[in-house]
PDB file of N, CA and C in Angstrom:
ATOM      1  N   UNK A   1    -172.516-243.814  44.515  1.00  0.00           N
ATOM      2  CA  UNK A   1    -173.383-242.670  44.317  1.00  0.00           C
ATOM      3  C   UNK A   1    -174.706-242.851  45.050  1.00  0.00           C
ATOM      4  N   UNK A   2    -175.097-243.906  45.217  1.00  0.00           N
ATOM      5  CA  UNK A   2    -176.546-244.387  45.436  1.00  0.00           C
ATOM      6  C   UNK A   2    -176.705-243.949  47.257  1.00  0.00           C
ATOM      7  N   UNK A   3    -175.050-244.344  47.604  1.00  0.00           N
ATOM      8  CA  UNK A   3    -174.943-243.972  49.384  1.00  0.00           C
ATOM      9  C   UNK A   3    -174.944-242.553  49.578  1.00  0.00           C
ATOM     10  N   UNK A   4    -174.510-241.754  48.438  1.00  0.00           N
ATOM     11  CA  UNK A   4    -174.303-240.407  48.628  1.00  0.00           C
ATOM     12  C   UNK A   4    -175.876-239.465  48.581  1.00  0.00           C
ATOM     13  N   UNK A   5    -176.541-240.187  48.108  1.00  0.00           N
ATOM     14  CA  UNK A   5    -178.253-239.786  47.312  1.00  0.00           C
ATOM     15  C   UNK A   5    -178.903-240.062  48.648  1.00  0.00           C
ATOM     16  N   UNK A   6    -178.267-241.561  49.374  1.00  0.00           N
ATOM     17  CA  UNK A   6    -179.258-241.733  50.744  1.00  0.00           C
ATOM     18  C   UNK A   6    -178.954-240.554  51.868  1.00  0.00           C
ATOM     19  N   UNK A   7    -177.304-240.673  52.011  1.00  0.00           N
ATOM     20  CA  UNK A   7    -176.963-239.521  53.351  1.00  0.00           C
ATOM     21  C   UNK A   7    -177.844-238.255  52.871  1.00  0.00           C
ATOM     22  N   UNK A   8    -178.138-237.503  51.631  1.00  0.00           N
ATOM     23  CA  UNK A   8    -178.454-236.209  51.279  1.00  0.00           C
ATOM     24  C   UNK A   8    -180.210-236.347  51.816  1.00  0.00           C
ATOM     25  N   UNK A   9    -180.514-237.420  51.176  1.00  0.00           N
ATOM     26  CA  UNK A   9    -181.741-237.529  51.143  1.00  0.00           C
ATOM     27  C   UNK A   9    -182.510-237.904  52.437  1.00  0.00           C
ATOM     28  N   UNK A  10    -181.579-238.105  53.738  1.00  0.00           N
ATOM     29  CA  UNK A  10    -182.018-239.041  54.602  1.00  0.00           C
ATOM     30  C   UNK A  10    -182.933-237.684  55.635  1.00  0.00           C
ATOM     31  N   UNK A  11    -184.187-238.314  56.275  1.00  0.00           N
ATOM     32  CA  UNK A  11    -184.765-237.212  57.056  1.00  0.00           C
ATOM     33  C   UNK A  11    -184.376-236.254  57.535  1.00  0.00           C
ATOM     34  N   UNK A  12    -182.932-237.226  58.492  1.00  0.00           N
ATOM     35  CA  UNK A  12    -182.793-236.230  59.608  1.00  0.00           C
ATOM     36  C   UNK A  12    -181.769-234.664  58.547  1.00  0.00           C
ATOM     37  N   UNK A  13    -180.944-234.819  58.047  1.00  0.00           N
ATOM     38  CA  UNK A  13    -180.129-233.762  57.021  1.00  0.00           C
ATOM     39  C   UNK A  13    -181.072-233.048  56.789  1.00  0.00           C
ATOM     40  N   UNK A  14    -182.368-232.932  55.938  1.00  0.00           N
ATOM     41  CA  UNK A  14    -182.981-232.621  55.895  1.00  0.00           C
ATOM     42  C   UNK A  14    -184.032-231.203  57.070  1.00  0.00           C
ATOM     43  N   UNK A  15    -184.232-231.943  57.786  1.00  0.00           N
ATOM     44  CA  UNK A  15    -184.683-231.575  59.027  1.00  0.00           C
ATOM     45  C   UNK A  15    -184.102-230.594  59.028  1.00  0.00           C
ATOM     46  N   UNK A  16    -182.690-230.676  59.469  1.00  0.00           N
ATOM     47  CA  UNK A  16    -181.612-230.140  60.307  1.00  0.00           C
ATOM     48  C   UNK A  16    -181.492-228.951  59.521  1.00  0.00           C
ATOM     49  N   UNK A  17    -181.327-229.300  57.884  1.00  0.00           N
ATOM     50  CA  UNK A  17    -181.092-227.546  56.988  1.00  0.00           C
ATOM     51  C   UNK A  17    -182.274-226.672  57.354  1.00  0.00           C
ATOM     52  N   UNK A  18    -183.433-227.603  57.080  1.00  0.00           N
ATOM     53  CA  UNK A  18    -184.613-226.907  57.283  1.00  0.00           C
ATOM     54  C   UNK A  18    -184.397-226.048  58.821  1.00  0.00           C
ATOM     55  N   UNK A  19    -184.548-226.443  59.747  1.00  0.00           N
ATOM     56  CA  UNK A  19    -183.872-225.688  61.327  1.00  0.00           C
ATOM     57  C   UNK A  19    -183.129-224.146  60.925  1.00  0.00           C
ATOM     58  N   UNK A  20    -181.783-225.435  60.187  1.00  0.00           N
ATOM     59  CA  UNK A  20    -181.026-224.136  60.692  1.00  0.00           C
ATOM     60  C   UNK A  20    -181.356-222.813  59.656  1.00  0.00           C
ATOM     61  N   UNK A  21    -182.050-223.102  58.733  1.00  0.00           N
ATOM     62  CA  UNK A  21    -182.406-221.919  57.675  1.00  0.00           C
ATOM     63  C   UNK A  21    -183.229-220.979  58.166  1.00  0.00           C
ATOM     64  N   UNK A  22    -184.555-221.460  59.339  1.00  0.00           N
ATOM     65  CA  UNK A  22    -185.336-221.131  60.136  1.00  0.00           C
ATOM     66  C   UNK A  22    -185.041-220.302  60.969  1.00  0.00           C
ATOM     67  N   UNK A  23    -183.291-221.082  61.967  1.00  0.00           N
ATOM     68  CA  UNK A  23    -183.117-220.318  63.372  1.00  0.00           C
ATOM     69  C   UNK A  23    -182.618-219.221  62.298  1.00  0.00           C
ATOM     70  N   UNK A  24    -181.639-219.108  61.399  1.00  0.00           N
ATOM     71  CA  UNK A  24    -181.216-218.152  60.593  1.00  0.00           C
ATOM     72  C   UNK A  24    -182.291-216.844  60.627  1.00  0.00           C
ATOM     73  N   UNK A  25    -183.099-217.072  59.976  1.00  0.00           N
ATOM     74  CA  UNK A  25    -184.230-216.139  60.027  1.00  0.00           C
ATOM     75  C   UNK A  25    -184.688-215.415  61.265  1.00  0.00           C
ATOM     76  N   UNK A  26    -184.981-216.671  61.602  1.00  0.00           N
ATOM     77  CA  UNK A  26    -185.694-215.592  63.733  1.00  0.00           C
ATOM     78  C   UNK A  26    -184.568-215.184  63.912  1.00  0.00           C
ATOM     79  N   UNK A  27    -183.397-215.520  63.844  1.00  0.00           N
ATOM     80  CA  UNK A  27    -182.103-214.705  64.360  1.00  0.00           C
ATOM     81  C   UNK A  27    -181.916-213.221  64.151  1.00  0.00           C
ATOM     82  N   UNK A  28    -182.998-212.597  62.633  1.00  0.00           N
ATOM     83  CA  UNK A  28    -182.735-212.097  62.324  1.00  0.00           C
ATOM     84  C   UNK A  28    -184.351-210.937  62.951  1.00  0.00           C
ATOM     85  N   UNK A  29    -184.975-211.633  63.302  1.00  0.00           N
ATOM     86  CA  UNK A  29    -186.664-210.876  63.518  1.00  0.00           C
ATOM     87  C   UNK A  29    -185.891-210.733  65.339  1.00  0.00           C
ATOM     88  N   UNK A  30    -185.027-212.026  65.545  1.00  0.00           N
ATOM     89  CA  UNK A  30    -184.701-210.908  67.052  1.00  0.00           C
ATOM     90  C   UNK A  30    -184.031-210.151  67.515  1.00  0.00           C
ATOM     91  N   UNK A  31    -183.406-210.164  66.730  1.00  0.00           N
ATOM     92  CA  UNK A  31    -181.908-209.505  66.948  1.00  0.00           C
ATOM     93  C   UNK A  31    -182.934-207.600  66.396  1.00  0.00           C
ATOM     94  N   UNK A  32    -183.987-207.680  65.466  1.00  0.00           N
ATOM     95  CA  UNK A  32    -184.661-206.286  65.358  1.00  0.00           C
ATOM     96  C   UNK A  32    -185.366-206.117  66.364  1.00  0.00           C
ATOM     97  N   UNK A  33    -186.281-207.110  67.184  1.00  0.00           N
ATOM     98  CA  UNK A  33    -187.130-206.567  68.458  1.00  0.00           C
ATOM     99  C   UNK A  33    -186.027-205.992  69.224  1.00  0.00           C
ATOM    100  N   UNK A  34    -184.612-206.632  69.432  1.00  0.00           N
ATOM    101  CA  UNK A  34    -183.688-206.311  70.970  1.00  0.00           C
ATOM    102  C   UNK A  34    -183.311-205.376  70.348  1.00  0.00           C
ATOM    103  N   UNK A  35    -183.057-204.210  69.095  1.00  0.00           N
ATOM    104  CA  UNK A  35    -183.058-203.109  68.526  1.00  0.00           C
ATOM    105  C   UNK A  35    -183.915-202.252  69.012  1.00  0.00           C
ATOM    106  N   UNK A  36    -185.463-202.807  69.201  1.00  0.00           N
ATOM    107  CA  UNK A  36    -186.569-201.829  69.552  1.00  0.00           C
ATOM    108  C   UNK A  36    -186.437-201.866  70.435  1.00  0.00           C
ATOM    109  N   UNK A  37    -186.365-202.509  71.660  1.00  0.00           N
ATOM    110  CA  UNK A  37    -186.535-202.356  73.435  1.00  0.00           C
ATOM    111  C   UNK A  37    -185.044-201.419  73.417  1.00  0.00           C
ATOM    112  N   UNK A  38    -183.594-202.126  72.489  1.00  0.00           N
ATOM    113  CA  UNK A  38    -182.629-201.277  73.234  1.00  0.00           C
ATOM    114  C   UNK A  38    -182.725-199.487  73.128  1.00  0.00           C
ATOM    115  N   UNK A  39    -183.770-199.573  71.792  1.00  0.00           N
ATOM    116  CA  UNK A  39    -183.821-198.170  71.288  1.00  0.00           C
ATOM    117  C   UNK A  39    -185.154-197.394  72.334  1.00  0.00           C
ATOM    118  N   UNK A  40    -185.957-198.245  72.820  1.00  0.00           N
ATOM    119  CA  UNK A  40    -186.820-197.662  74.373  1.00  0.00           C
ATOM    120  C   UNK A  40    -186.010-197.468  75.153  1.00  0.00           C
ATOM    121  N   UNK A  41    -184.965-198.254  75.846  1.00  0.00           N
ATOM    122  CA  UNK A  41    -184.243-198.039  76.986  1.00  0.00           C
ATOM    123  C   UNK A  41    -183.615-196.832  76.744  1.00  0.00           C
ATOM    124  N   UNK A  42    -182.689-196.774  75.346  1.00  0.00           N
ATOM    125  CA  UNK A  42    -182.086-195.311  75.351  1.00  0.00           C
ATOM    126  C   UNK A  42    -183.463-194.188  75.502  1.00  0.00           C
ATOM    127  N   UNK A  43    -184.900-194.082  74.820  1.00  0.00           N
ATOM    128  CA  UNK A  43    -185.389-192.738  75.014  1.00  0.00           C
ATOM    129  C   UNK A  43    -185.558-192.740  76.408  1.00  0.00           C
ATOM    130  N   UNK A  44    -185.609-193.519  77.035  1.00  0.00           N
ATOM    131  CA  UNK A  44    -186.223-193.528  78.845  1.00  0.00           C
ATOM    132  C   UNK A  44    -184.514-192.727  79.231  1.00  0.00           C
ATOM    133  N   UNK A  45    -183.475-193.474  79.113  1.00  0.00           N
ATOM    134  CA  UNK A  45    -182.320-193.296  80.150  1.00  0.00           C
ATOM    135  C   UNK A  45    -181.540-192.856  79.470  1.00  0.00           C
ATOM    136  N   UNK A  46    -181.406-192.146  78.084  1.00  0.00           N
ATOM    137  CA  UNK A  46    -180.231-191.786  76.996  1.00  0.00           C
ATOM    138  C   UNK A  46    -179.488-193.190  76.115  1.00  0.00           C
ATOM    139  N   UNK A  47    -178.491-192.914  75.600  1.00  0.00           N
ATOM    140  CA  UNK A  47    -178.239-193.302  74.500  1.00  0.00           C
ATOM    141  C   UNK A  47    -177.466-194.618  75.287  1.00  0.00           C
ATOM    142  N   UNK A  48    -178.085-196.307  74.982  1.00  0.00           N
ATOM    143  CA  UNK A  48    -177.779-197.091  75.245  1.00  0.00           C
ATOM    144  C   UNK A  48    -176.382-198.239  74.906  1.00  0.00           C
ATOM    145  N   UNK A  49    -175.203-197.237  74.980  1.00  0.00           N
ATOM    146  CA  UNK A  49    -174.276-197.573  74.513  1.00  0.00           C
ATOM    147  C   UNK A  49    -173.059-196.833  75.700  1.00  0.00           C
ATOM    148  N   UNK A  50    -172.606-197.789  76.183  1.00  0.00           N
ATOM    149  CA  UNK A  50    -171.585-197.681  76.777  1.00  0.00           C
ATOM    150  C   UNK A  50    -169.821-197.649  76.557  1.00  0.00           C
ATOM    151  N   UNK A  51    -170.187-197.661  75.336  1.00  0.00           N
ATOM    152  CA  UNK A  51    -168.761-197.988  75.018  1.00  0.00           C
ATOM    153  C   UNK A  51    -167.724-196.764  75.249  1.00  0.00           C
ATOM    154  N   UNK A  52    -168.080-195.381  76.043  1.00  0.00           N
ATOM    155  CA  UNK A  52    -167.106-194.055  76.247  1.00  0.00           C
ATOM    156  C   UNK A  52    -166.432-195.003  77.463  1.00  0.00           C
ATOM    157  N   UNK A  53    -167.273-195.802  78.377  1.00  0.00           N
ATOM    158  CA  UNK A  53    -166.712-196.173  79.604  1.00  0.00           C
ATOM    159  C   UNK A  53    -165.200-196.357  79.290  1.00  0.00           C
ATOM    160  N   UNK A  54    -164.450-196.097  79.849  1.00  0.00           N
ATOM    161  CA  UNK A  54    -163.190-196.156  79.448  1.00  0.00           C
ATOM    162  C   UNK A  54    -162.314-196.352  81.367  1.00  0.00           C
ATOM    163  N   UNK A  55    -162.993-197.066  82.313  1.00  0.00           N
ATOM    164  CA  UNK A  55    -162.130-196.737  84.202  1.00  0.00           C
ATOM    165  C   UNK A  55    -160.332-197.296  83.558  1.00  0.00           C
ATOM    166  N   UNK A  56    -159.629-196.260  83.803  1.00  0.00           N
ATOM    167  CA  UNK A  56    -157.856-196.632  83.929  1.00  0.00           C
ATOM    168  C   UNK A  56    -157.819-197.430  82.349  1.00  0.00           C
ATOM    169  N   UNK A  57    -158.507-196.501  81.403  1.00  0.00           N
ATOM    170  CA  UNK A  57    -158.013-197.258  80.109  1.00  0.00           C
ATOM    171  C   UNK A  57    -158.580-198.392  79.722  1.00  0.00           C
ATOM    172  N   UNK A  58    -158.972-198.962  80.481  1.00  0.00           N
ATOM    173  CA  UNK A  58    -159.388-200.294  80.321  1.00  0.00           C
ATOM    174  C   UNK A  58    -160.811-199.892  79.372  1.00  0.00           C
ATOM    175  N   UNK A  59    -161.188-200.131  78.079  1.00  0.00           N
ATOM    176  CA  UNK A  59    -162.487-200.283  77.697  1.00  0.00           C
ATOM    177  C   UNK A  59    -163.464-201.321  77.987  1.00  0.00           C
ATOM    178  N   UNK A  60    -164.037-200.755  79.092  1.00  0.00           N
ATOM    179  CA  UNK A  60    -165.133-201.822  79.803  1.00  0.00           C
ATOM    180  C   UNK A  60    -166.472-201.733  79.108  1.00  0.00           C
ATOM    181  N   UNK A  61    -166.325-200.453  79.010  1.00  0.00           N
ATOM    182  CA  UNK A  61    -167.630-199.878  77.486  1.00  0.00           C
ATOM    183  C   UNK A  61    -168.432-200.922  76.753  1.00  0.00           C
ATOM    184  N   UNK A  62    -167.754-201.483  75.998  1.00  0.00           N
ATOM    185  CA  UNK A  62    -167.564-202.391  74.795  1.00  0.00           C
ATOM    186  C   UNK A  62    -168.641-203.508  75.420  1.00  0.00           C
ATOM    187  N   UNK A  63    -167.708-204.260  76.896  1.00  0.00           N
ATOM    188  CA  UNK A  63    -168.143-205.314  77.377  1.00  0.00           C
ATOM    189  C   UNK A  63    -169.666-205.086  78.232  1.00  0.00           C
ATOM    190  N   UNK A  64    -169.628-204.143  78.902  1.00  0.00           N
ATOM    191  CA  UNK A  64    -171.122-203.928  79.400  1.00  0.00           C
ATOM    192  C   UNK A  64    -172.318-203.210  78.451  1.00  0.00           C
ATOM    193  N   UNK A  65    -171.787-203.060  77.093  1.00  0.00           N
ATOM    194  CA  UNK A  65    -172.901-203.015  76.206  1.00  0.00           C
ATOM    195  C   UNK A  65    -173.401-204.760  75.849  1.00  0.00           C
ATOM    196  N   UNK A  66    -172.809-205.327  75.098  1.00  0.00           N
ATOM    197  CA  UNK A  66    -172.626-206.759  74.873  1.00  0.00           C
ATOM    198  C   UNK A  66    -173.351-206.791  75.772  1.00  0.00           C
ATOM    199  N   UNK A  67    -173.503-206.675  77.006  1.00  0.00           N
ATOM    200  CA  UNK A  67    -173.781-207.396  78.148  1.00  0.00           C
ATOM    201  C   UNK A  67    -175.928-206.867  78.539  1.00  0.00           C
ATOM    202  N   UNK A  68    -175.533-206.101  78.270  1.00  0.00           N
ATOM    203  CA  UNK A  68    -176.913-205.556  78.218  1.00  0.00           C
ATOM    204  C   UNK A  68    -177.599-205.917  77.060  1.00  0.00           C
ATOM    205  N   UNK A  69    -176.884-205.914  75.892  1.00  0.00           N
ATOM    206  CA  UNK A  69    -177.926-206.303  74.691  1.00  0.00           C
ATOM    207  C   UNK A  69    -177.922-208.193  74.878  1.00  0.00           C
ATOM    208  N   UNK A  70    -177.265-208.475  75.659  1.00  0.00           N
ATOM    209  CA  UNK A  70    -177.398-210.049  75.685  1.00  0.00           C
ATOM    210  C   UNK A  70    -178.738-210.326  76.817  1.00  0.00           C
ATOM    211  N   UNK A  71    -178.711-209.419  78.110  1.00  0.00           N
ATOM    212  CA  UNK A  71    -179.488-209.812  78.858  1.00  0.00           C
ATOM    213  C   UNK A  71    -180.909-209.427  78.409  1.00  0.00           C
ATOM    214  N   UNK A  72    -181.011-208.033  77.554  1.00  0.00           N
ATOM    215  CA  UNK A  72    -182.008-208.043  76.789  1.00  0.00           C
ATOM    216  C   UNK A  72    -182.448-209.229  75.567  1.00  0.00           C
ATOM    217  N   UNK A  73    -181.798-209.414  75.041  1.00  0.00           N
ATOM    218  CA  UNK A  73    -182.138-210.504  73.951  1.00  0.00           C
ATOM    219  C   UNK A  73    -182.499-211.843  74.154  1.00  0.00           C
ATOM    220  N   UNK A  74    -181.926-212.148  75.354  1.00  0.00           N
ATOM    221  CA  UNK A  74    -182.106-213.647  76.923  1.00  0.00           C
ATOM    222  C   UNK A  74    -183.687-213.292  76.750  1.00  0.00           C
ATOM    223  N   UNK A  75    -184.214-212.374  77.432  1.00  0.00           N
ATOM    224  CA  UNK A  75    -185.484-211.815  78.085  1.00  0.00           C
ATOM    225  C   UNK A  75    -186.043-212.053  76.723  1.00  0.00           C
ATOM    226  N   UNK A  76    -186.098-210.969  75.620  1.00  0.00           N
ATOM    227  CA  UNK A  76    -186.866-211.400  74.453  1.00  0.00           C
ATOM    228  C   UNK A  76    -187.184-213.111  73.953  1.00  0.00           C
ATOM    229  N   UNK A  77    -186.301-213.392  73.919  1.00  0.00           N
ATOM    230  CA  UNK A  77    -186.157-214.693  73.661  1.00  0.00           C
ATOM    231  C   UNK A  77    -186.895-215.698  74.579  1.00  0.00           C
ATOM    232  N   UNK A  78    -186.716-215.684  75.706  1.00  0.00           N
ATOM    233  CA  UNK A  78    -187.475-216.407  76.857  1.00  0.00           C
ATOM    234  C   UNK A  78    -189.173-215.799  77.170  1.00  0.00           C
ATOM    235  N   UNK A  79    -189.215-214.909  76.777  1.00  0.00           N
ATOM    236  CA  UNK A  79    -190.807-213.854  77.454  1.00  0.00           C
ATOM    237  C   UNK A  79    -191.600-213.989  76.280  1.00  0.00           C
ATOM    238  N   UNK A  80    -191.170-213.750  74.655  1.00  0.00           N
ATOM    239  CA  UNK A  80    -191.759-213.921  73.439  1.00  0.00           C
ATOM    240  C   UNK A  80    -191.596-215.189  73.200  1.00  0.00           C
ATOM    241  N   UNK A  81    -190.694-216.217  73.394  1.00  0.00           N
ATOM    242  CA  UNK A  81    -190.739-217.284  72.617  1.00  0.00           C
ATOM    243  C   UNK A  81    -190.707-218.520  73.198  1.00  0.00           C
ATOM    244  N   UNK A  82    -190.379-218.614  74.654  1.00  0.00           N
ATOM    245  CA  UNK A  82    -190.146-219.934  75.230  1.00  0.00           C
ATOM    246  C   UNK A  82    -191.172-220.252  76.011  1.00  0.00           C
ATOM    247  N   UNK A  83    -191.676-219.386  76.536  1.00  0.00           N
ATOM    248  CA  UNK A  83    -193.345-218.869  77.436  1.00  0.00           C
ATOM    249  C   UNK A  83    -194.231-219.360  76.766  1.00  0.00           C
ATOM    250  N   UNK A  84    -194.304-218.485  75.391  1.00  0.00           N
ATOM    251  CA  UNK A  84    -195.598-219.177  74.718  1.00  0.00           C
ATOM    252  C   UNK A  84    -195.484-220.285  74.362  1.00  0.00           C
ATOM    253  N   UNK A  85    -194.306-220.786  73.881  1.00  0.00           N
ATOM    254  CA  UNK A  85    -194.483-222.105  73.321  1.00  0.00           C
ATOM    255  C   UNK A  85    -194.468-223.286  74.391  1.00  0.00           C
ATOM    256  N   UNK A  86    -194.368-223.058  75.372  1.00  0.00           N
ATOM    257  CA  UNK A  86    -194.579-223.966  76.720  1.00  0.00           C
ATOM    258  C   UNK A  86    -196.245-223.576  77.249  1.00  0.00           C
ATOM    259  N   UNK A  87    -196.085-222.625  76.979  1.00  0.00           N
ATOM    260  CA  UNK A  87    -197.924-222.793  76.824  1.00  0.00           C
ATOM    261  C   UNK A  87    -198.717-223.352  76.249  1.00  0.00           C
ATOM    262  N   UNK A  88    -198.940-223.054  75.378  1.00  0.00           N
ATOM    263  CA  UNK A  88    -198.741-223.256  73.462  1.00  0.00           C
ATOM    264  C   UNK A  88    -198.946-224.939  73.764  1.00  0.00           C
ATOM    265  N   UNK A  89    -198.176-225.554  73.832  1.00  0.00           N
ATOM    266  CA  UNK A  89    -197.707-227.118  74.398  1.00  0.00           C
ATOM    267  C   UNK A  89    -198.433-227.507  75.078  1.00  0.00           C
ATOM    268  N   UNK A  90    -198.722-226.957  76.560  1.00  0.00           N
ATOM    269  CA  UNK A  90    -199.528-227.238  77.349  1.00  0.00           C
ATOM    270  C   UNK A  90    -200.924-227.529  77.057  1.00  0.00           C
ATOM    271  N   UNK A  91    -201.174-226.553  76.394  1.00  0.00           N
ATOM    272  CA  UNK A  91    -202.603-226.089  76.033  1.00  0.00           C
ATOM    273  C   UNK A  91    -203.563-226.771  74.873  1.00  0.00           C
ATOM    274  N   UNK A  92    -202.481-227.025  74.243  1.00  0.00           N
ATOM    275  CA  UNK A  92    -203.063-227.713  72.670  1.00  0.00           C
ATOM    276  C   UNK A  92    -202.351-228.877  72.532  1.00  0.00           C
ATOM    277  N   UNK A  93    -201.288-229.301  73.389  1.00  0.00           N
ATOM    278  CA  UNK A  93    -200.437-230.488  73.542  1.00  0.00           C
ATOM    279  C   UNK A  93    -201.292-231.958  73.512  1.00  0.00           C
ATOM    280  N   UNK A  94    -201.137-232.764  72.602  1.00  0.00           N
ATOM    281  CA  UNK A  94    -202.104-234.103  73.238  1.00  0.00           C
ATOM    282  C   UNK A  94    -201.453-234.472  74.833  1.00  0.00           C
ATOM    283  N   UNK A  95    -202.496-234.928  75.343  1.00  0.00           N
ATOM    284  CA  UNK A  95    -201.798-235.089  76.506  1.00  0.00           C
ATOM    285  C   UNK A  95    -201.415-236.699  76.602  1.00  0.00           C
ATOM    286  N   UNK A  96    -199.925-236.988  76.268  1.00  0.00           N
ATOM    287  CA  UNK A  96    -199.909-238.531  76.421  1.00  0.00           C
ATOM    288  C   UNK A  96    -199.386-238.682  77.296  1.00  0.00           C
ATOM    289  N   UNK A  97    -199.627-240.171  77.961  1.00  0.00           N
ATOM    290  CA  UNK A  97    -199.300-240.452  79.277  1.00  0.00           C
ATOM    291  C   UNK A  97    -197.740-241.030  78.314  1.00  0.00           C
ATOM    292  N   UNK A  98    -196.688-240.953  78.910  1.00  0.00           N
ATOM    293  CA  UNK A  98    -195.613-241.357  78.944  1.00  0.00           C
ATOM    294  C   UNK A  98    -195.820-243.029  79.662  1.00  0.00           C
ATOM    295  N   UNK A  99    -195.618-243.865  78.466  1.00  0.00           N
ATOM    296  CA  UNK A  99    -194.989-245.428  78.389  1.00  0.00           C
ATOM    297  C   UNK A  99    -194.231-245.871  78.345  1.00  0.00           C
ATOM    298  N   UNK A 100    -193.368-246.373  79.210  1.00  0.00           N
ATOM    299  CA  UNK A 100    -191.753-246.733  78.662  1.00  0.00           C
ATOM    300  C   UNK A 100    -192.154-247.536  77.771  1.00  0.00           C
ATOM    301  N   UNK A 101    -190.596-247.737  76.907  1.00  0.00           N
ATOM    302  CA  UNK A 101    -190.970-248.539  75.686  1.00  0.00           C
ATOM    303  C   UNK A 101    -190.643-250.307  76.254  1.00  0.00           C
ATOM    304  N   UNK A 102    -190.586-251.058  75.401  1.00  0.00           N
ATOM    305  CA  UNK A 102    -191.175-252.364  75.860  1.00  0.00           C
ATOM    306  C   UNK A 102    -189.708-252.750  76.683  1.00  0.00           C
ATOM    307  N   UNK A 103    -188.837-252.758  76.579  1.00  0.00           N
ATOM    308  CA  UNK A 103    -187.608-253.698  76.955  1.00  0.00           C
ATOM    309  C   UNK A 103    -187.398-252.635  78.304  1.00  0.00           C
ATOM    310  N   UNK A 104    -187.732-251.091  78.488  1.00  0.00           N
ATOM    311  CA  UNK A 104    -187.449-250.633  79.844  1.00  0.00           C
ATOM    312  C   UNK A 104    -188.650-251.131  80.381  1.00  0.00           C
ATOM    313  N   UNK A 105    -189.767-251.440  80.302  1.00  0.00           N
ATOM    314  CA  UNK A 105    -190.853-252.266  80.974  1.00  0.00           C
ATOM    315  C   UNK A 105    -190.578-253.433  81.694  1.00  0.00           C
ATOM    316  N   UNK A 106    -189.953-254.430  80.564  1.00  0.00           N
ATOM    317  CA  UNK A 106    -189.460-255.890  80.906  1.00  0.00           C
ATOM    318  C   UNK A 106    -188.247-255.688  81.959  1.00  0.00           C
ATOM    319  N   UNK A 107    -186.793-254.564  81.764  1.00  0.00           N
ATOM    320  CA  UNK A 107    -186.050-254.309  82.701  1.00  0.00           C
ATOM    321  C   UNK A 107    -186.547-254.137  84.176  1.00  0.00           C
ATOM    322  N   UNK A 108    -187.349-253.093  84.387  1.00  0.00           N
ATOM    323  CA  UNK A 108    -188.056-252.416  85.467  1.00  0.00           C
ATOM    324  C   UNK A 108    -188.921-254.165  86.220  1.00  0.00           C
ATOM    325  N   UNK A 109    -189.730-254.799  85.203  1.00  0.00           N
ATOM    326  CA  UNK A 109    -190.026-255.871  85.822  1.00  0.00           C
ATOM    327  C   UNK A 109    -189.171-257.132  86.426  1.00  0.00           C
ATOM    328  N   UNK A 110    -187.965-257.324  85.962  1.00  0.00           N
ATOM    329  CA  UNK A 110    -187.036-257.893  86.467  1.00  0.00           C
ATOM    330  C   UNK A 110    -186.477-257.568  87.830  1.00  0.00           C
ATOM    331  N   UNK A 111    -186.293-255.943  87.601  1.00  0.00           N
ATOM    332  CA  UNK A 111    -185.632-256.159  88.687  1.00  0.00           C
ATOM    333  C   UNK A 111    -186.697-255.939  89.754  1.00  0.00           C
ATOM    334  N   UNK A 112    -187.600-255.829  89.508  1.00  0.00           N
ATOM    335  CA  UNK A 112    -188.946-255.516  90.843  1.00  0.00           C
ATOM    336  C   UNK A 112    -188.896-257.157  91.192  1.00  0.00           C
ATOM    337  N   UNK A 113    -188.925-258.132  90.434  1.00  0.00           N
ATOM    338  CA  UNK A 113    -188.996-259.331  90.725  1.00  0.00           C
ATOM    339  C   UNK A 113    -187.589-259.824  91.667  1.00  0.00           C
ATOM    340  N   UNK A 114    -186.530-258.996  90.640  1.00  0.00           N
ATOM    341  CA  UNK A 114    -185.492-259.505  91.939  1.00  0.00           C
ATOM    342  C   UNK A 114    -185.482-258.850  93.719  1.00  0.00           C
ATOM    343  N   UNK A 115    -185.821-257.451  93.504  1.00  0.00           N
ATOM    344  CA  UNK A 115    -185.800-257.207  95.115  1.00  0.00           C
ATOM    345  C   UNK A 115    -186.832-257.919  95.694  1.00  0.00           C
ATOM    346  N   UNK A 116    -188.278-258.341  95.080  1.00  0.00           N
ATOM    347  CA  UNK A 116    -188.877-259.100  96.188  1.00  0.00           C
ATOM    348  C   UNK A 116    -188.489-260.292  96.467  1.00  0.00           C
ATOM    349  N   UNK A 117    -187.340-261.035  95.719  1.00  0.00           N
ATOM    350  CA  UNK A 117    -187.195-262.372  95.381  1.00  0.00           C
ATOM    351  C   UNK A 117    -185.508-262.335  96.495  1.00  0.00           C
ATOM    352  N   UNK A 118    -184.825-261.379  96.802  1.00  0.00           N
ATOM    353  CA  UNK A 118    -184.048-260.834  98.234  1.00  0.00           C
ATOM    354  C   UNK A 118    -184.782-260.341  99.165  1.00  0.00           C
ATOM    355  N   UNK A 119    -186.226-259.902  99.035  1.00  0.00           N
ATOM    356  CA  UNK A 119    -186.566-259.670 100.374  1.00  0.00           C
ATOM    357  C   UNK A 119    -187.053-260.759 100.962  1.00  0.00           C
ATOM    358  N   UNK A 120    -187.204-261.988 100.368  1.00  0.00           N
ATOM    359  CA  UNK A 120    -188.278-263.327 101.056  1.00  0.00           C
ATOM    360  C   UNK A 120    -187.202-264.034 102.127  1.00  0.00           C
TER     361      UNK A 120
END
């Protein structure tokens, strides 16, 4: 029981529900913005649904809606959320210099020691 209390209890599980309860949510605040832009695109160009497309039977309709609400939701997703937060990062980010940690240090010094130690 005591192993079962650690796996539940252990950070990363934790973490991870916390995430996915999170992406759950924005999933749900984006999936309403790509509602509002798709519902602009229809007042600009009419009703944003393709699904009458029907060339030789084939319902292509279906697939080039999907396809539009995906490339819209890409864009939302990248322009509202990946932008700023790479800004966001930039901006307020501590700026640490990247250190390898000790044993890729000692590696990297080895072998610098061996090519000069073949070039003599």
């Amino acid at each position: 029981m005591s192993r079962f209390k650690k796996f539940v209890m252990h950070g990363n599980l934790v973490e991870i529900a916390v995430a996915f309860v999170m992406a759950a949510a924005f999933g749900l605040v984006v999936k309403a913005f790509v509602d509002i832009i798709m519902s602009l695109i229809g007042k600009i160009g009419g009703q944003p649904d393709f699904n009458s497309i029907k060339p030789g039977g084939v319902p292509l309709g279906a697939f080039i809606t999907a396809l539009v609400a995906f490339i819209v939701l890409a864009a939302v997703v990248y322009f509202f959320v990946v932008k700023p937060y790479e800004f966001a990062k930039e901006r307020y980010g501590a700026a640490q210099q990247e250190t390898p940690p000790a044993d890729v240090a000692l590696l990297t010094e080895i072998r610098d020691l061996l090519v000069r130690r073949e070039g003599l």
